[in-house]
PDB file of N, CA and C in Angstrom:
ATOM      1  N   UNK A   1     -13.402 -17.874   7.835  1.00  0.00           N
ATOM      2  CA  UNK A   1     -13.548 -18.223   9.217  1.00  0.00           C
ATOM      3  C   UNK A   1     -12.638 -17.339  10.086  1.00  0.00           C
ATOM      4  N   UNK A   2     -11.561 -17.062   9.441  1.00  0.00           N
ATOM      5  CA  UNK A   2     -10.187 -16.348  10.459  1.00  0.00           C
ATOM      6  C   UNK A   2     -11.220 -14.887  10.575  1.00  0.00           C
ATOM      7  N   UNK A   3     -11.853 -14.108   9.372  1.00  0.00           N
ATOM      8  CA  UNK A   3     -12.198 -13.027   9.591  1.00  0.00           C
ATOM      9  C   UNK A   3     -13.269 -13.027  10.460  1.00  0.00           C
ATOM     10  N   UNK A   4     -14.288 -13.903  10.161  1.00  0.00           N
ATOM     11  CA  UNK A   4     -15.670 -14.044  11.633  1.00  0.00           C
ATOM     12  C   UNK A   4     -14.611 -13.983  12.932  1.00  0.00           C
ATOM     13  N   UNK A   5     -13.644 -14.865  13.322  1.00  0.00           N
ATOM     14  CA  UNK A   5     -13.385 -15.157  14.288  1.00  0.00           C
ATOM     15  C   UNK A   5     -12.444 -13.426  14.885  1.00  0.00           C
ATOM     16  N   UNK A   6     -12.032 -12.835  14.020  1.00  0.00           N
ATOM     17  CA  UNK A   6     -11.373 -11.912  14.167  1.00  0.00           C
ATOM     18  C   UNK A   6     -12.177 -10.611  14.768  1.00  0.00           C
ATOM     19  N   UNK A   7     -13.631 -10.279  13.881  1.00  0.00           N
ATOM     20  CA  UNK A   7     -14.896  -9.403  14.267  1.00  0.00           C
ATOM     21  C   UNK A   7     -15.379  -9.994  15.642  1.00  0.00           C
ATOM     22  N   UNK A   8     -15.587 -10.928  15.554  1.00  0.00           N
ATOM     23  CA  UNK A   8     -16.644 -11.501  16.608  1.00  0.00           C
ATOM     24  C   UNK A   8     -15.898 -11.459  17.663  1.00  0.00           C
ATOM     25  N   UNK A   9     -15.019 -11.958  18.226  1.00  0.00           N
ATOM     26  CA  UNK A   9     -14.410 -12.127  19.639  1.00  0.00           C
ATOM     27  C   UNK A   9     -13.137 -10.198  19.331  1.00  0.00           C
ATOM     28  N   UNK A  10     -12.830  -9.848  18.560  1.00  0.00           N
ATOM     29  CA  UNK A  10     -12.930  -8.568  18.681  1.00  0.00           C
ATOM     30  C   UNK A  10     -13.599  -7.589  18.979  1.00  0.00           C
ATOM     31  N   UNK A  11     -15.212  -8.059  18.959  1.00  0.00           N
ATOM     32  CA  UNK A  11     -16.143  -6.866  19.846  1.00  0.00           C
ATOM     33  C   UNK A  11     -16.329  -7.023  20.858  1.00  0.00           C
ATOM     34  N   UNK A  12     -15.946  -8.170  21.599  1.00  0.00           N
ATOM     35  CA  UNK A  12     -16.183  -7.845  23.003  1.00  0.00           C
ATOM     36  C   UNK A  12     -15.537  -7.255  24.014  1.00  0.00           C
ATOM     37  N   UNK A  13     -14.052  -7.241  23.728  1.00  0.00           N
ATOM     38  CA  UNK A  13     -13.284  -6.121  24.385  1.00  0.00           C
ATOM     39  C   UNK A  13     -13.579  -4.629  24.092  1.00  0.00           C
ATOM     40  N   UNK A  14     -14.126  -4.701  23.146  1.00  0.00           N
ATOM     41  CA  UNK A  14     -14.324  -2.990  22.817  1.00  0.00           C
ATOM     42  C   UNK A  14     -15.247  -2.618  23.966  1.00  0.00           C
ATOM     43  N   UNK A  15     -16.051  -3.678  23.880  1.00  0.00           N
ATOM     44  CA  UNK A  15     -17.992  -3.190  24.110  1.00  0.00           C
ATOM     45  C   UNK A  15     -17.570  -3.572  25.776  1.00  0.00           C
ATOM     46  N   UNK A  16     -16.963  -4.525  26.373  1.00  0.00           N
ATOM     47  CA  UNK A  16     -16.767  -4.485  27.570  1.00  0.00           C
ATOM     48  C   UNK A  16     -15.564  -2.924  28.610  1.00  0.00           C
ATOM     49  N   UNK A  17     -15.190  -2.337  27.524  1.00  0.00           N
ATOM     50  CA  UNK A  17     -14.248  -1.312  27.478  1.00  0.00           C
ATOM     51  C   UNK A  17     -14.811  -0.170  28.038  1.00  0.00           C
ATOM     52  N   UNK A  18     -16.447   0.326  26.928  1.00  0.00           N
ATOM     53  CA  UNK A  18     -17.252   1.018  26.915  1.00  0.00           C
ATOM     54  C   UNK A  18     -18.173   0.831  28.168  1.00  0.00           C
ATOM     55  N   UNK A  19     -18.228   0.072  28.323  1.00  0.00           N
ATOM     56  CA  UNK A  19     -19.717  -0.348  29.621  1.00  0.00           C
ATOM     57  C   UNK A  19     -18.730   0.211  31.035  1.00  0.00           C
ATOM     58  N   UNK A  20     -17.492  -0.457  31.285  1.00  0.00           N
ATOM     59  CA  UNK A  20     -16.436  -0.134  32.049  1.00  0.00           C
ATOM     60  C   UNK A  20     -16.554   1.670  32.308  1.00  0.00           C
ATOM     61  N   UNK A  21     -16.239   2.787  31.299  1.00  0.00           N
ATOM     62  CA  UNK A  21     -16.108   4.126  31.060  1.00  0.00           C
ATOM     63  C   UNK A  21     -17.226   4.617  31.460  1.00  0.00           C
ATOM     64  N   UNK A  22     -18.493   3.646  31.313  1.00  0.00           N
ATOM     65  CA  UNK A  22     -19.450   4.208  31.289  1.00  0.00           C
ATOM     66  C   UNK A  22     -20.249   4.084  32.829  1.00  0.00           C
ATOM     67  N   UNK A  23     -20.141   3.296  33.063  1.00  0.00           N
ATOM     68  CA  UNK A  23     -20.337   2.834  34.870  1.00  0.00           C
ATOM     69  C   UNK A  23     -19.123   2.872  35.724  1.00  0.00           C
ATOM     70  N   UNK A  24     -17.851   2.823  35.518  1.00  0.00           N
ATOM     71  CA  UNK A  24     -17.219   2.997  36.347  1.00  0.00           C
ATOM     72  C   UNK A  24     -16.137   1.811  37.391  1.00  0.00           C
ATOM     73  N   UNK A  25     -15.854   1.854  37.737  1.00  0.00           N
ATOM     74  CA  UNK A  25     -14.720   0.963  38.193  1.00  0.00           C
ATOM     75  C   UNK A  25     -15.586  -0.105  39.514  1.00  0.00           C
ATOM     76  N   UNK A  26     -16.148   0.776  39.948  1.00  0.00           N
ATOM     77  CA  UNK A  26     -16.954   0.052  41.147  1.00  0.00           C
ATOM     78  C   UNK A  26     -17.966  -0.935  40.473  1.00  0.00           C
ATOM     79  N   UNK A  27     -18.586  -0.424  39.882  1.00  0.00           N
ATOM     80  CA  UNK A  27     -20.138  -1.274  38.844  1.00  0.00           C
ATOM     81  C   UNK A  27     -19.485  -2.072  38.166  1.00  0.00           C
ATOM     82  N   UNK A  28     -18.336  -2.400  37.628  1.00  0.00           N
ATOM     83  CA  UNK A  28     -17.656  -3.032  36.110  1.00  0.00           C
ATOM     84  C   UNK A  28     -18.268  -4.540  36.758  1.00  0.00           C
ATOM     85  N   UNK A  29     -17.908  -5.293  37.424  1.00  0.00           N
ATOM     86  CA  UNK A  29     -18.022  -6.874  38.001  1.00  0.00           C
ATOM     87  C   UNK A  29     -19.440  -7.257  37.519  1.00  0.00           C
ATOM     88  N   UNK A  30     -20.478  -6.065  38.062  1.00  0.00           N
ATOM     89  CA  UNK A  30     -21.734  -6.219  37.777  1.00  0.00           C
ATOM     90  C   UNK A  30     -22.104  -6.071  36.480  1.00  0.00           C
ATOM     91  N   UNK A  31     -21.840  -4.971  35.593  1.00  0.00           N
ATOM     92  CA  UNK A  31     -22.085  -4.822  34.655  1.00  0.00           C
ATOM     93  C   UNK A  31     -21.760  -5.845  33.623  1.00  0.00           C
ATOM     94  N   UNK A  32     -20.408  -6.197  33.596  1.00  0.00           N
ATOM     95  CA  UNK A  32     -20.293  -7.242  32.419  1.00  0.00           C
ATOM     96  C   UNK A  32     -20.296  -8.321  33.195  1.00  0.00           C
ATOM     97  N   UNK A  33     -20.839  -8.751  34.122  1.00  0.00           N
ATOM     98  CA  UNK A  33     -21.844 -10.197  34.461  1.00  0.00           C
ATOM     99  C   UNK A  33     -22.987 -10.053  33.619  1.00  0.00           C
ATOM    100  N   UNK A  34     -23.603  -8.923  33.719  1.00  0.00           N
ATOM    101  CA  UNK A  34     -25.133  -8.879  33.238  1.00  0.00           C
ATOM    102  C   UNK A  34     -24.596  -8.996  31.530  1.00  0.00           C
ATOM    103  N   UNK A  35     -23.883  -8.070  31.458  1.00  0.00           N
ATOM    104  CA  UNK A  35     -23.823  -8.345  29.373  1.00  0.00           C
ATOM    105  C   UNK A  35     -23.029  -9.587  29.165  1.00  0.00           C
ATOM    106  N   UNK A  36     -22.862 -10.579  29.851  1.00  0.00           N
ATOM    107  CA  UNK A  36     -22.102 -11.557  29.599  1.00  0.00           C
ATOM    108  C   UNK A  36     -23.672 -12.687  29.461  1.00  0.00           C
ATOM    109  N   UNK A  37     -24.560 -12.086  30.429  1.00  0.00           N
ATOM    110  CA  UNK A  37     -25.822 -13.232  30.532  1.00  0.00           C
ATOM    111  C   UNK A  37     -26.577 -13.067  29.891  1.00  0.00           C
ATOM    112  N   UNK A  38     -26.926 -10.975  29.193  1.00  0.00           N
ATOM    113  CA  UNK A  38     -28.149 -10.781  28.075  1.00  0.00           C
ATOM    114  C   UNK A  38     -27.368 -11.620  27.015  1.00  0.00           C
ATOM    115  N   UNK A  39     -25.879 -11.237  26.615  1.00  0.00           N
ATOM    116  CA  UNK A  39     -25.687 -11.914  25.625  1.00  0.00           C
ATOM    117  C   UNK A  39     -25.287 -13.409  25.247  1.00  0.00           C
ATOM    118  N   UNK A  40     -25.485 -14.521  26.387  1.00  0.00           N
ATOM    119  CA  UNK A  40     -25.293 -15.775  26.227  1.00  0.00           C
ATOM    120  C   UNK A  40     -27.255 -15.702  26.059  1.00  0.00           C
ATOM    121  N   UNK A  41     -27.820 -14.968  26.898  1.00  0.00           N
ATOM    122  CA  UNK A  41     -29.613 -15.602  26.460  1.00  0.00           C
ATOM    123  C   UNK A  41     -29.957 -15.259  25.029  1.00  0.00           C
ATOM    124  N   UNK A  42     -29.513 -13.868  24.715  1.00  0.00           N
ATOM    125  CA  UNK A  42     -29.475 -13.388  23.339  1.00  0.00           C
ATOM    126  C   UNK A  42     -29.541 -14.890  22.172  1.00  0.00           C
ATOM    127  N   UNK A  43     -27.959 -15.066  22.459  1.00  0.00           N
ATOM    128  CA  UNK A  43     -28.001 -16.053  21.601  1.00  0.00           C
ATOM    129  C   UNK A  43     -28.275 -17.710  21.724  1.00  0.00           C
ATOM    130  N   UNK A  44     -29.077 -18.081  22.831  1.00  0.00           N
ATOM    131  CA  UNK A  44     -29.267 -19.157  23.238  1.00  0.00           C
ATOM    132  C   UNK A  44     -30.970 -19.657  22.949  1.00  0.00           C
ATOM    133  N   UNK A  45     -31.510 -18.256  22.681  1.00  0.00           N
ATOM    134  CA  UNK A  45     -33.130 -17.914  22.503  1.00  0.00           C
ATOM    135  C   UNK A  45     -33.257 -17.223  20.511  1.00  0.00           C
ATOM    136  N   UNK A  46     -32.344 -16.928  20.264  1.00  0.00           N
ATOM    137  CA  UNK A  46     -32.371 -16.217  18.858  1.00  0.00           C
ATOM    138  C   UNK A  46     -31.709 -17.683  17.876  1.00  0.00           C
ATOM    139  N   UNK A  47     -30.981 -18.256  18.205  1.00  0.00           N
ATOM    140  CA  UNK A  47     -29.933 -18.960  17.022  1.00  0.00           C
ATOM    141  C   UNK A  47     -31.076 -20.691  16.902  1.00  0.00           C
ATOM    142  N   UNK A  48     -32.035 -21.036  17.548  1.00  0.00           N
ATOM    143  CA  UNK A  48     -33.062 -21.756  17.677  1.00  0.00           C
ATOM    144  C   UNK A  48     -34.343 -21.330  16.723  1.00  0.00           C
ATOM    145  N   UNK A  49     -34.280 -20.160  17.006  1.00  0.00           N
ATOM    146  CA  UNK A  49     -35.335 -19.354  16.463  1.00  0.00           C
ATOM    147  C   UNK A  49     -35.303 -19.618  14.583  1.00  0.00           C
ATOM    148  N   UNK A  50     -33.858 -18.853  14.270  1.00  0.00           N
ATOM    149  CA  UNK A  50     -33.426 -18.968  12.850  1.00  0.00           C
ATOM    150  C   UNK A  50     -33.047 -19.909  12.449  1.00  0.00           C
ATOM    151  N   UNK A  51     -32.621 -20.849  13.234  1.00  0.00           N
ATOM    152  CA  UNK A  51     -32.223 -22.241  12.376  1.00  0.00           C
ATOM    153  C   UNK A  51     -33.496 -22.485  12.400  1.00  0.00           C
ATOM    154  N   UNK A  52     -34.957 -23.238  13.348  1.00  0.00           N
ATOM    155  CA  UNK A  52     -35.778 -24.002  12.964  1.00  0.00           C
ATOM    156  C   UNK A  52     -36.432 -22.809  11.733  1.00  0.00           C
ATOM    157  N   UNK A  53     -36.766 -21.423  11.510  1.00  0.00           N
ATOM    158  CA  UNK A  53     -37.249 -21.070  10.815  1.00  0.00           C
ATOM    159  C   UNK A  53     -36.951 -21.310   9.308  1.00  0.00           C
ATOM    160  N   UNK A  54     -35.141 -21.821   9.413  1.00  0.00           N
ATOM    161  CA  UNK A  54     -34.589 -21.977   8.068  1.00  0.00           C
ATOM    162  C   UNK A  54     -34.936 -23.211   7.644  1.00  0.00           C
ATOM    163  N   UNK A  55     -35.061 -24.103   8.341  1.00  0.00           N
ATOM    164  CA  UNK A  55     -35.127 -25.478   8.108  1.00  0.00           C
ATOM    165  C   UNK A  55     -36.475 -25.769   7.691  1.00  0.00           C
ATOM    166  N   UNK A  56     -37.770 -24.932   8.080  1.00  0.00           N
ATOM    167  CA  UNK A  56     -38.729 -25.050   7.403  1.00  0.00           C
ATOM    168  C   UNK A  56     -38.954 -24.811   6.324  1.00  0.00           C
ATOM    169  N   UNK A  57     -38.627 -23.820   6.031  1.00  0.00           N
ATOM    170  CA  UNK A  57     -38.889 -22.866   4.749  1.00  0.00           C
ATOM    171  C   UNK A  57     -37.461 -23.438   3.581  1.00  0.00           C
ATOM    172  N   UNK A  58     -36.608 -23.528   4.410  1.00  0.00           N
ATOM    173  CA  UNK A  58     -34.985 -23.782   3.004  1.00  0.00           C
ATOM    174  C   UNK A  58     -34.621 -25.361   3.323  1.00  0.00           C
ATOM    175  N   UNK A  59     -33.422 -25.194   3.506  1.00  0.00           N
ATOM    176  CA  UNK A  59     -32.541 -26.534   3.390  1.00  0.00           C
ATOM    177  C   UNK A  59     -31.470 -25.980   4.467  1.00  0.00           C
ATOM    178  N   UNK A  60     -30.746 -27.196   4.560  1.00  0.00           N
ATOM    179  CA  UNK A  60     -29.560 -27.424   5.658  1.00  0.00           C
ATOM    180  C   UNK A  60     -28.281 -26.511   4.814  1.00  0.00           C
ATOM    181  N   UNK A  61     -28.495 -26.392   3.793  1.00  0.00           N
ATOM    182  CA  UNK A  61     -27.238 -25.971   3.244  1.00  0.00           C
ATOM    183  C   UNK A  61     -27.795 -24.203   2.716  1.00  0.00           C
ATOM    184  N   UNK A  62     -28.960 -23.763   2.944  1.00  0.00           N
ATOM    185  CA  UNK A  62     -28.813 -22.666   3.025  1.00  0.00           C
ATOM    186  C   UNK A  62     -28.600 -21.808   4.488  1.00  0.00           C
ATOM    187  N   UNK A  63     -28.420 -22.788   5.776  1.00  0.00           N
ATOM    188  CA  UNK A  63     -28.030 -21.825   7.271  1.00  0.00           C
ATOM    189  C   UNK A  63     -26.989 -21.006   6.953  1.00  0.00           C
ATOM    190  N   UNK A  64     -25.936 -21.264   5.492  1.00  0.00           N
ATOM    191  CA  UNK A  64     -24.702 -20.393   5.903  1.00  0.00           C
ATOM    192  C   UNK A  64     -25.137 -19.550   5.368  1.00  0.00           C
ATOM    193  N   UNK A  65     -25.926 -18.975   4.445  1.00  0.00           N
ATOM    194  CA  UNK A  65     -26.346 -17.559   3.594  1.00  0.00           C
ATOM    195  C   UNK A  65     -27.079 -16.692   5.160  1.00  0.00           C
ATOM    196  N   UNK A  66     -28.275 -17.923   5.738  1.00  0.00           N
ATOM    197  CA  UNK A  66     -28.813 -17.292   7.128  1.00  0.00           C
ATOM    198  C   UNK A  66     -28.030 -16.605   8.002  1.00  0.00           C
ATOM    199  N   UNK A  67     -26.954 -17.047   8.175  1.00  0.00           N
ATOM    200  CA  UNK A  67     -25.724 -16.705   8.809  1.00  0.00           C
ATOM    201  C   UNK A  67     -25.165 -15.597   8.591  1.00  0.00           C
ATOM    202  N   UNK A  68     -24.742 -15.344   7.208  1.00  0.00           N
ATOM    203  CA  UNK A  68     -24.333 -14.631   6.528  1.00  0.00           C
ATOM    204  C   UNK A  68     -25.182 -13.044   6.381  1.00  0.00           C
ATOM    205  N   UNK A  69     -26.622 -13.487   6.019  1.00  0.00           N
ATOM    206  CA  UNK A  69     -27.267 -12.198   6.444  1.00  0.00           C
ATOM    207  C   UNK A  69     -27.431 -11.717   7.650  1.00  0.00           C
ATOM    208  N   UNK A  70     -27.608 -12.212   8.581  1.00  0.00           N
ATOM    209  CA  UNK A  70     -27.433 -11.933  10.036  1.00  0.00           C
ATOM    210  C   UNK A  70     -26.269 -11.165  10.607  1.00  0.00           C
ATOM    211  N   UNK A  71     -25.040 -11.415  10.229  1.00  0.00           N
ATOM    212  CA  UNK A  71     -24.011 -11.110  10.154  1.00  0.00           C
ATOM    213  C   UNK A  71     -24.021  -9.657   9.283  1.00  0.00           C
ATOM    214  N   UNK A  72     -24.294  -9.684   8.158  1.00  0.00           N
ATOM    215  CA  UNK A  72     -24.455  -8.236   7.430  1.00  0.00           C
ATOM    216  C   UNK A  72     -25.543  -7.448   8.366  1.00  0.00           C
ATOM    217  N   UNK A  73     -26.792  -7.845   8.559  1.00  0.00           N
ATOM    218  CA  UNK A  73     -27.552  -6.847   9.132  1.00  0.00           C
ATOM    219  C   UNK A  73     -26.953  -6.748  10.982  1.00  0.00           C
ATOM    220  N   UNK A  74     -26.082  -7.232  11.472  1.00  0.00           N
ATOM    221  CA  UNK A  74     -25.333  -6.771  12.435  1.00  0.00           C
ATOM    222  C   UNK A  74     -24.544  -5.857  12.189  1.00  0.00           C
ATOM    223  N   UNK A  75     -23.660  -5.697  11.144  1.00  0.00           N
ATOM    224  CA  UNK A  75     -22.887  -5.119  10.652  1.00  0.00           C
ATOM    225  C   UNK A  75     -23.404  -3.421  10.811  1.00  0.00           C
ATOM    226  N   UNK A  76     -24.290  -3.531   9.578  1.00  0.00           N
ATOM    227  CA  UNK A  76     -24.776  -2.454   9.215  1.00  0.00           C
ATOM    228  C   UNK A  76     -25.894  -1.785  10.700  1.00  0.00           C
ATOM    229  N   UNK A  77     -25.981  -2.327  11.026  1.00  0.00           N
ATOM    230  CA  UNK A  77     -26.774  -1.819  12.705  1.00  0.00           C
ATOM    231  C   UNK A  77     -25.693  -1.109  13.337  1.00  0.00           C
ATOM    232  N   UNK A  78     -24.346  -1.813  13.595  1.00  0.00           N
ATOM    233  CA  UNK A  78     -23.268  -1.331  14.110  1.00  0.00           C
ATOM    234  C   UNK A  78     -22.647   0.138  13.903  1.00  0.00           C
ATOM    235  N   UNK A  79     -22.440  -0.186  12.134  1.00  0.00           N
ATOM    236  CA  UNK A  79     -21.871   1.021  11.739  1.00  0.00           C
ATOM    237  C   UNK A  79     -23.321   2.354  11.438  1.00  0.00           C
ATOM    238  N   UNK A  80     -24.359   2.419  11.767  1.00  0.00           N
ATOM    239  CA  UNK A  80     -25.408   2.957  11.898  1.00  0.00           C
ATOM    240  C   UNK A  80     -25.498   3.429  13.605  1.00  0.00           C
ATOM    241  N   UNK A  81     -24.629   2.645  13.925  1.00  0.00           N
ATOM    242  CA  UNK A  81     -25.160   3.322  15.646  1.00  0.00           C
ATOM    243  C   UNK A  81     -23.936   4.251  15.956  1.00  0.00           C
ATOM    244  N   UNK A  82     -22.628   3.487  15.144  1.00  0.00           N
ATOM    245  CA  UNK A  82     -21.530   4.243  15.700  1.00  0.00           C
ATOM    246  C   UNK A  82     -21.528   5.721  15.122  1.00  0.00           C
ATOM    247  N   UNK A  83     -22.211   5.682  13.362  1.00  0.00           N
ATOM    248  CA  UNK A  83     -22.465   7.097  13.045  1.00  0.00           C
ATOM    249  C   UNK A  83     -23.004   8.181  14.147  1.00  0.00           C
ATOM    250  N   UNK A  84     -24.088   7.603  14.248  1.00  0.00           N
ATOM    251  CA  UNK A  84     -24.680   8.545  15.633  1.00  0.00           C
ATOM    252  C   UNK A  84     -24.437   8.840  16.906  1.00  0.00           C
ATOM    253  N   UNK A  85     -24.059   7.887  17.559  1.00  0.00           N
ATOM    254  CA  UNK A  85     -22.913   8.256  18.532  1.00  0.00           C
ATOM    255  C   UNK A  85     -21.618   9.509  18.188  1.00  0.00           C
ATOM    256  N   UNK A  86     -21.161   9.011  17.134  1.00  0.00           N
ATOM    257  CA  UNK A  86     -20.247   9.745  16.674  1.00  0.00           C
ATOM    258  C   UNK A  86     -20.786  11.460  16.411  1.00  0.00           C
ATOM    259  N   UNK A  87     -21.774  11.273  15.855  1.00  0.00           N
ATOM    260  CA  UNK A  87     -22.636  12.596  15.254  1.00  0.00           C
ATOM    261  C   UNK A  87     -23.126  13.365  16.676  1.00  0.00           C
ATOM    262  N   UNK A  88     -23.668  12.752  17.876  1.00  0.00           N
ATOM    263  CA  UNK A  88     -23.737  13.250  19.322  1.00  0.00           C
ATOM    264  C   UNK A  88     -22.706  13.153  19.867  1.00  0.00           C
ATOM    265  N   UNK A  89     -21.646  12.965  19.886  1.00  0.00           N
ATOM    266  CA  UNK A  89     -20.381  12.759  20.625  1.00  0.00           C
ATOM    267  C   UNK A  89     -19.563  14.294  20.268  1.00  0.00           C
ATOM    268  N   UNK A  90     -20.167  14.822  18.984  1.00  0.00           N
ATOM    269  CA  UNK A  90     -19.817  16.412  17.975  1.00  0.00           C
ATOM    270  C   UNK A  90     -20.561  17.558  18.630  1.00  0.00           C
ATOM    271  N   UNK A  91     -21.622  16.808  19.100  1.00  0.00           N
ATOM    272  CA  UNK A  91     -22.821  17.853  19.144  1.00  0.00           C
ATOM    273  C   UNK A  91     -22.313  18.539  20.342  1.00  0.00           C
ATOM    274  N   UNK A  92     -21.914  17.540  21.665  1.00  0.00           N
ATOM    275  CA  UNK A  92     -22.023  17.881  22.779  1.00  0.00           C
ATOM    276  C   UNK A  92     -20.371  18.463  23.129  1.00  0.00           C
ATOM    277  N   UNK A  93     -19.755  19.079  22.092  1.00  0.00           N
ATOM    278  CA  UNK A  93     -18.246  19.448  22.490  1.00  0.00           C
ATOM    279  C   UNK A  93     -18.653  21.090  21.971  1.00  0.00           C
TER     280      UNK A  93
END
């Protein structure tokens, strides 16, 4: 739990950091209003979705594996985007 809690509320300073650099000092208020609201609908429209899908198909005691993969395929999306960023971030110096 300490490590979820450590990833999870650790990406949002990063990612609010980035949006900031990237729009600018004037836009920031606006900008992370809006990623504060895709990502409360994000997960207010998605975490409904996978629980009733789990509950049909599994049991109550498999949501934490659901969880768990969700969590890995975030993961691996992450470190897949930062490669490339990283790999264009080379290109353009």
């Amino acid at each position: 739990m300490i490590a979820w809690g450590l990833c999870h509320w650790g990406f949002f300073p990063a990612q609010q950091t980035g949006l900031i650099q990237i729009v600018g000092l004037k836009l920031a208020p606006i900008v992370l209003s809006l990623n504060a609201s895709f990502m409360y609908s994000g997960a207010s429209r998605s975490a409904p979705r996978s629980v009733g899908f789990t509950l049909i198909h599994a049991t109550v005691t498999d949501l934490g594996w659901v969880g768990a993969a969700c969590e890995l395929a975030a993961v691996t999306l992450f470190l897949q985007d930062s490669r490339s960023y990283e790999g264009a971030g080379n290109a353009r110096r």
